[in-house]
N, C-alpha and C. Protein backbone atom coordinates (compact mmCIF):
# COMPACT_ATOMS: atom_id res chain seq x y z
N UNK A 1 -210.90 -154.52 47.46
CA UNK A 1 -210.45 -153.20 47.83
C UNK A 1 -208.94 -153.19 48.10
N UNK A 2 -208.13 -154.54 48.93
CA UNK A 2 -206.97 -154.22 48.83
C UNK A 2 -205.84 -154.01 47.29
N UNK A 3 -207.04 -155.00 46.62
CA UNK A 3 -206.31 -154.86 45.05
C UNK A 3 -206.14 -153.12 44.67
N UNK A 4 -207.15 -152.83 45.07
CA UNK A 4 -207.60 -151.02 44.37
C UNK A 4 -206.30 -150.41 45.49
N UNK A 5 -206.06 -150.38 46.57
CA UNK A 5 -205.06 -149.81 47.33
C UNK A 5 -203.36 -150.27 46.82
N UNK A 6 -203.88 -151.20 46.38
CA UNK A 6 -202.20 -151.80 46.20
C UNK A 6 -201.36 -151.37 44.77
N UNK A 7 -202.93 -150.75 43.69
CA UNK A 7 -202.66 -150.57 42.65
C UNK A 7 -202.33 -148.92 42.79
N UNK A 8 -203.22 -148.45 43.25
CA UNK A 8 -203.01 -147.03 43.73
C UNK A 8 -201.82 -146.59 44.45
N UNK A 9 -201.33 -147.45 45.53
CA UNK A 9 -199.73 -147.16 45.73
C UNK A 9 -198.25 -147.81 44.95
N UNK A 10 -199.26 -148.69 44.02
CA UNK A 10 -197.73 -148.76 43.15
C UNK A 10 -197.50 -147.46 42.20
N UNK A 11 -199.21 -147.05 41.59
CA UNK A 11 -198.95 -145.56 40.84
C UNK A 11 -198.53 -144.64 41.27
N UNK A 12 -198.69 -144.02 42.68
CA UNK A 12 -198.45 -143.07 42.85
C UNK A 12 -196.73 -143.59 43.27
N UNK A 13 -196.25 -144.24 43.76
CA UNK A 13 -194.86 -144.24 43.62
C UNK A 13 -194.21 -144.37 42.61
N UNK A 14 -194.56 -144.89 41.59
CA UNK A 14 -194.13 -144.78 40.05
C UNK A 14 -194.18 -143.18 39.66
N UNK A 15 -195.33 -142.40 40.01
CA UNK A 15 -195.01 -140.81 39.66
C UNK A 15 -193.98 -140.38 40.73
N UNK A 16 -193.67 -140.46 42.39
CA UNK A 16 -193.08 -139.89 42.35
C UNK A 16 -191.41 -140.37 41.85
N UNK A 17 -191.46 -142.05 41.32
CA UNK A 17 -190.08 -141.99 40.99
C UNK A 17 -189.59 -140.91 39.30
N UNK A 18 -190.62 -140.95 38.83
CA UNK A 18 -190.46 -140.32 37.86
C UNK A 18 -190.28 -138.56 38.18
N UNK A 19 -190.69 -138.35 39.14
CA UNK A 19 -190.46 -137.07 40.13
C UNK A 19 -188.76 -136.88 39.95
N UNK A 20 -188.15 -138.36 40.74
CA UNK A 20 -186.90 -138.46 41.23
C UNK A 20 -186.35 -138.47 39.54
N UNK A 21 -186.42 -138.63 38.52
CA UNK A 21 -185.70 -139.19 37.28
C UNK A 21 -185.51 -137.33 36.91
N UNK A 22 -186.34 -137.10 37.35
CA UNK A 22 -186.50 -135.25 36.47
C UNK A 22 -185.84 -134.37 37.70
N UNK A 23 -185.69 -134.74 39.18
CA UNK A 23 -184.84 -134.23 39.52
C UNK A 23 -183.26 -134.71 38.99
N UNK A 24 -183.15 -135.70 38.97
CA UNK A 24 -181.96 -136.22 38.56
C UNK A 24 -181.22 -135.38 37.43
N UNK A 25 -182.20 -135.19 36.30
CA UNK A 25 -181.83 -135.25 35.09
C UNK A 25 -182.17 -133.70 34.58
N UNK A 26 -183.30 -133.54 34.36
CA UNK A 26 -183.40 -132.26 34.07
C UNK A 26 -183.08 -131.11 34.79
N UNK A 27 -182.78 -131.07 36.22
CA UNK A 27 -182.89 -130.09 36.96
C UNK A 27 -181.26 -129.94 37.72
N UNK A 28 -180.85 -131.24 36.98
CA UNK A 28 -179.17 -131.35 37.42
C UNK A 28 -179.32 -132.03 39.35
N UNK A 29 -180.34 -132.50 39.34
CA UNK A 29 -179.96 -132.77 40.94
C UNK A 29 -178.87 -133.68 41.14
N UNK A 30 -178.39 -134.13 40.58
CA UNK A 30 -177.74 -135.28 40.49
C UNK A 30 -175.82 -134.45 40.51
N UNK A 31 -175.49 -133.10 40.15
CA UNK A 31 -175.16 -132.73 39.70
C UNK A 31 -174.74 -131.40 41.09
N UNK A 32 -175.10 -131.56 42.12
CA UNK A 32 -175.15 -130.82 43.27
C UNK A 32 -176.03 -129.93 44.00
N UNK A 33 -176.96 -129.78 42.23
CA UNK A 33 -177.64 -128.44 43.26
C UNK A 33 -178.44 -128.75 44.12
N UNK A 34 -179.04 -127.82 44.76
CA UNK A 34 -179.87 -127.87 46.03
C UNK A 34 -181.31 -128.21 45.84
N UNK A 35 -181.33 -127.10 44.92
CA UNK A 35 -183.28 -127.14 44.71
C UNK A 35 -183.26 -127.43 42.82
N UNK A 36 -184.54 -127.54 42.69
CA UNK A 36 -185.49 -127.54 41.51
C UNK A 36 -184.74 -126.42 40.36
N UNK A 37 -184.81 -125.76 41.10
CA UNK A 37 -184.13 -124.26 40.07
C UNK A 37 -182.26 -124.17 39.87
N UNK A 38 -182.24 -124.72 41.25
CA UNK A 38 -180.38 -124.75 41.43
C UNK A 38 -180.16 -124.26 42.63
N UNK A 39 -179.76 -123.10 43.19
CA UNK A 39 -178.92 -123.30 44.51
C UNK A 39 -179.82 -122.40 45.45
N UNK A 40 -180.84 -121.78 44.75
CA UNK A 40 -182.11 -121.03 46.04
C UNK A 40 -183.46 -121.59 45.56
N UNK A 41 -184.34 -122.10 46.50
CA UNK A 41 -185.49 -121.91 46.01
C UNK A 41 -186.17 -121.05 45.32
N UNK A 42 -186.82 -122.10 44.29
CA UNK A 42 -187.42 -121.47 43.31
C UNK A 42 -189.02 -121.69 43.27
N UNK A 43 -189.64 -121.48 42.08
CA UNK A 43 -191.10 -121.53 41.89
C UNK A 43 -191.54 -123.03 42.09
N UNK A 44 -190.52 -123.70 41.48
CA UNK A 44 -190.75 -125.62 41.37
C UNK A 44 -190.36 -126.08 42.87
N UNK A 45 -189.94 -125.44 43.07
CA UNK A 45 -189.42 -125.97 44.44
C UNK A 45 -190.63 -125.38 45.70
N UNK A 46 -191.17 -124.50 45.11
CA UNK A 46 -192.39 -124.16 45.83
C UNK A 46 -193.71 -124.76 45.72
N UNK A 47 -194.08 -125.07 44.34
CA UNK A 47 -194.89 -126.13 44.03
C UNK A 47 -195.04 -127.03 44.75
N UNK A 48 -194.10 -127.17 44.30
CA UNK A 48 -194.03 -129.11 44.95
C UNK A 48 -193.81 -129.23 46.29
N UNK A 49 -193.50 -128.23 47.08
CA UNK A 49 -192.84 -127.93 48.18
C UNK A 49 -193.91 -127.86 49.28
N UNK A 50 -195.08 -126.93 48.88
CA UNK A 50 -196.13 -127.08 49.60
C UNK A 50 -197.22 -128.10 49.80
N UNK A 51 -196.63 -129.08 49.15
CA UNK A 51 -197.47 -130.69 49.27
C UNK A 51 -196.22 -131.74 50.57
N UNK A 52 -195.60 -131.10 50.78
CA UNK A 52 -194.27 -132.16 52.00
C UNK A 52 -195.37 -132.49 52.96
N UNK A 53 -195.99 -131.39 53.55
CA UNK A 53 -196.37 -131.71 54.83
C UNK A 53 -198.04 -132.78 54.83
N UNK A 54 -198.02 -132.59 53.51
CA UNK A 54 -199.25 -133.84 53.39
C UNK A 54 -198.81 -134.84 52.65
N UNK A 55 -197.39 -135.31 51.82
CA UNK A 55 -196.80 -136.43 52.32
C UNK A 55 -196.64 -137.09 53.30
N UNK A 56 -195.71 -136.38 54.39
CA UNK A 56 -195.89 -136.81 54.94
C UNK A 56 -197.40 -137.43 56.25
N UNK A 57 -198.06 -136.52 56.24
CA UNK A 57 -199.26 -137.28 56.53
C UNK A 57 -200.51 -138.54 56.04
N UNK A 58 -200.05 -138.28 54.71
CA UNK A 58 -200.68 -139.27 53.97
C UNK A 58 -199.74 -140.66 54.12
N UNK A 59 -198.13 -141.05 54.59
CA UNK A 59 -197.46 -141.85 54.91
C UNK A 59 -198.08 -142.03 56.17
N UNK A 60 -198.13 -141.09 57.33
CA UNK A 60 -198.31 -141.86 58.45
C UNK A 60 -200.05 -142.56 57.97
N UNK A 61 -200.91 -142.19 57.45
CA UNK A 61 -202.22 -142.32 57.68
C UNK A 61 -202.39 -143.77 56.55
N UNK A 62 -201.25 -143.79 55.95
CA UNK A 62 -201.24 -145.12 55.20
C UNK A 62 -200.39 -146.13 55.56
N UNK A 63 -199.17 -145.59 55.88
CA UNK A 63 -198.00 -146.59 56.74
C UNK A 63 -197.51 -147.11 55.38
N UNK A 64 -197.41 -146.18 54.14
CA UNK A 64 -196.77 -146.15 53.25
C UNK A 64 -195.84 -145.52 53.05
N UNK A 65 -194.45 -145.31 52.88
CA UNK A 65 -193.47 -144.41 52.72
C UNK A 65 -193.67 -144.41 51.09
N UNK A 66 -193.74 -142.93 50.71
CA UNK A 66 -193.99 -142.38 49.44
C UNK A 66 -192.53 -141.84 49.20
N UNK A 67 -191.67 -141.11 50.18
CA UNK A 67 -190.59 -140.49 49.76
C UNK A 67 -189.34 -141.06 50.57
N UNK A 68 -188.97 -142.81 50.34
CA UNK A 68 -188.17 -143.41 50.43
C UNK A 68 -186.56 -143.20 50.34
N UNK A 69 -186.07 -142.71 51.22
CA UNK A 69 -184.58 -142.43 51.24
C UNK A 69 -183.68 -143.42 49.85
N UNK A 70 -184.00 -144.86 50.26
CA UNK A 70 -183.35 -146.17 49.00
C UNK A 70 -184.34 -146.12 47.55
N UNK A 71 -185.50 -145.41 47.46
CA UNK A 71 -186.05 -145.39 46.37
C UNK A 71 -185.86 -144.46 45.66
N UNK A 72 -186.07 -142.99 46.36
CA UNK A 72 -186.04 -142.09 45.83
C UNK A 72 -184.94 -140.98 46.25
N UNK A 73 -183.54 -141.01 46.55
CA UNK A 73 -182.74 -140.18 47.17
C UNK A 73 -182.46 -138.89 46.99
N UNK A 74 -182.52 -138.63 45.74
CA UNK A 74 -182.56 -137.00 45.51
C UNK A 74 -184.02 -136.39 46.23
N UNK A 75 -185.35 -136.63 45.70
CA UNK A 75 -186.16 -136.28 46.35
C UNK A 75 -186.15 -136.09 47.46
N UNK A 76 -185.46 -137.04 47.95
CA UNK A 76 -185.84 -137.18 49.81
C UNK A 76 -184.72 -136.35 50.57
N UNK A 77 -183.30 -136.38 49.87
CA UNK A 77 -182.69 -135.19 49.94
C UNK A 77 -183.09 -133.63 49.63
N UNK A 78 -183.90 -133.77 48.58
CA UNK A 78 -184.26 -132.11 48.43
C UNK A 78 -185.45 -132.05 49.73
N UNK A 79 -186.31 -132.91 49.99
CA UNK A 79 -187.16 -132.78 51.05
C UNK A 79 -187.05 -132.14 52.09
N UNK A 80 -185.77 -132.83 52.78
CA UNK A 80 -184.86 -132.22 54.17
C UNK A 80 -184.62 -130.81 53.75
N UNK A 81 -183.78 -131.05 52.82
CA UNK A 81 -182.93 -129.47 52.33
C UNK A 81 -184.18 -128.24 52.51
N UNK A 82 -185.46 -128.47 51.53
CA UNK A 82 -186.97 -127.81 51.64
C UNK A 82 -187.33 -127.51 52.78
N UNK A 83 -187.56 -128.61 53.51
CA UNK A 83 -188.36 -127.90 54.83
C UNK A 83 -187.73 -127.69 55.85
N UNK A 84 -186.17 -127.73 55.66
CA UNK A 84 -185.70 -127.07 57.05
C UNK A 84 -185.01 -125.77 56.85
N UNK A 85 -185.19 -125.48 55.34
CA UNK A 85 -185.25 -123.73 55.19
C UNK A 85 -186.20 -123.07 56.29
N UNK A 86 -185.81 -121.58 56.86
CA UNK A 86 -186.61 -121.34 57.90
C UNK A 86 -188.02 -120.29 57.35
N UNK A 87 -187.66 -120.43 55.97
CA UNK A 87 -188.75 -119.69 55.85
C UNK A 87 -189.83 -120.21 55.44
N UNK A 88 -189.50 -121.43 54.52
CA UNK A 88 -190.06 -122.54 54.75
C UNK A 88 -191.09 -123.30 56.19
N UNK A 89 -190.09 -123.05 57.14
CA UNK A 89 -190.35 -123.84 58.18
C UNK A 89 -191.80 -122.91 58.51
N UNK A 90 -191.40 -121.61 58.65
CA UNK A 90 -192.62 -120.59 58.72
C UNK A 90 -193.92 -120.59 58.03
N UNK A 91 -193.84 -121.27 57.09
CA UNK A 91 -194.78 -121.34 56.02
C UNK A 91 -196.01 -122.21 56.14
N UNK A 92 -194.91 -123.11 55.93
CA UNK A 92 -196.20 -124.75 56.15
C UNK A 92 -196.68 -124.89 57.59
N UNK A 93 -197.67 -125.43 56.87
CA UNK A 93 -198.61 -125.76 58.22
C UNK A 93 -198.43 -126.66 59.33
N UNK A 94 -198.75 -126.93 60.10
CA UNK A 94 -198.48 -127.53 61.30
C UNK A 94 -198.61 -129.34 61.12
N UNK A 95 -197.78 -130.64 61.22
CA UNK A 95 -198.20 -131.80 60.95
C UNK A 95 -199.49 -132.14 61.51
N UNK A 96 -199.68 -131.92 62.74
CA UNK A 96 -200.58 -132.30 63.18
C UNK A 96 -201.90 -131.92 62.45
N UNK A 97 -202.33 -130.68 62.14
CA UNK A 97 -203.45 -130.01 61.80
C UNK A 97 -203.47 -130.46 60.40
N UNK A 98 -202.77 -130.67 59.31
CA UNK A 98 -202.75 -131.59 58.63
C UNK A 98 -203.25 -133.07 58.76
N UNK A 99 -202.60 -133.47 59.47
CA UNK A 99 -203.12 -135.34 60.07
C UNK A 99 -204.62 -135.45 60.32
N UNK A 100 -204.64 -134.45 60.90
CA UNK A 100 -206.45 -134.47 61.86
C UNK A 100 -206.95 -134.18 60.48
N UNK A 101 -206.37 -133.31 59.33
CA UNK A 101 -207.70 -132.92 58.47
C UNK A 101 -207.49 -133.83 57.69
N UNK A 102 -206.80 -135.15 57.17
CA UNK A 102 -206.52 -136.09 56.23
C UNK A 102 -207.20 -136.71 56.92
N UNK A 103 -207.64 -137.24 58.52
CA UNK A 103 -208.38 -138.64 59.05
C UNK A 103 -210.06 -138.19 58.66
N UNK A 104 -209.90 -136.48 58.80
CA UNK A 104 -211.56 -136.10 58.89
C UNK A 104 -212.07 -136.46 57.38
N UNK A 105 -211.42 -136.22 56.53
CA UNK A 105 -211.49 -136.62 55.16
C UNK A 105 -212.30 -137.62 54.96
N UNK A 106 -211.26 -138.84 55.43
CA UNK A 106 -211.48 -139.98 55.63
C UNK A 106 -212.92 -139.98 56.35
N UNK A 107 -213.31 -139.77 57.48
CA UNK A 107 -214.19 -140.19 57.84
C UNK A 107 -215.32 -139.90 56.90
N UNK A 108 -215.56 -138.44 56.67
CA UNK A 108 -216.22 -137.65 55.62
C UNK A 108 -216.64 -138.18 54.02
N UNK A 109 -215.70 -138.64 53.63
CA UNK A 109 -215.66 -139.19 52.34
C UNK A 109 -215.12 -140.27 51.93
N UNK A 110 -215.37 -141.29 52.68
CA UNK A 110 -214.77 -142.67 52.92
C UNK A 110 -214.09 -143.23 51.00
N UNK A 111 -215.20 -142.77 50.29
CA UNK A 111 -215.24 -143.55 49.02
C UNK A 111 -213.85 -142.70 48.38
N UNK A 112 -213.34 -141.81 48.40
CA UNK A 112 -212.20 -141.44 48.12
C UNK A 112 -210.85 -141.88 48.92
N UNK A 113 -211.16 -142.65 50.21
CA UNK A 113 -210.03 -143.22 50.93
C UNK A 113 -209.87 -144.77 50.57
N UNK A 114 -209.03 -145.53 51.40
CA UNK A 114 -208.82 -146.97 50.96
C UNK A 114 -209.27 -147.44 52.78
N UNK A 115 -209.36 -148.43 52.58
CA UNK A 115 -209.33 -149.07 53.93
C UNK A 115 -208.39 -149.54 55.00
């Protein structure tokens, strides 16, 4: 099982570096702008935007950092930039109430979690 966990977090950090290559590149992050679209949030930036707060819970509940400042820097820059918009901030849900519903998961459906 640790093999199956270890393989599972090298993939999913491989997508989100490939996350970071298409901010880089296609979306000009590299290049100044702010968001996904360019200098206001946009639709991509909303997408993706409403999964932060279960990053980050799925890091604490794994003690995996998925959105690595030295791995992934644009991402993790647009991250900050994302959720400390205030309308943003208004939006997403609370960490905690998140956390509690990622452990209940877990308890619930063990065979979809890792150990």
């Amino acid at each position: 099982e640790g093999e199956l966990r270890e393989k599972a977090t090298k993939e999913t950090v491989a997508n989100i570096c490939m996350l970071e290559e298409a901010f880089g590149t296609a979306f000009d992050g590299s290049k100044g702008h702010r968001f996904f679209g360019g200098e206001c949030i946009g639709y991509l930036d909303i997408a993706m935007g409403a999964r932060t707060v279960w990053f980050q819970a799925v890091e604490a509940m794994s003690g995996v950092k998925l959105i690595d400042p030295d791995t992934v820097p644009l991402l993790h820059a647009w991250l900050l930039r994302f959720s400390s918009a205030d309308c943003v901030k208004k939006s997403l849900p609370h960490f905690e109430k998140v956390l509690s519903r990622g452990y209940q998961v877990q308890r619930e459906y063990p065979q979809l979690t890792y150990p």
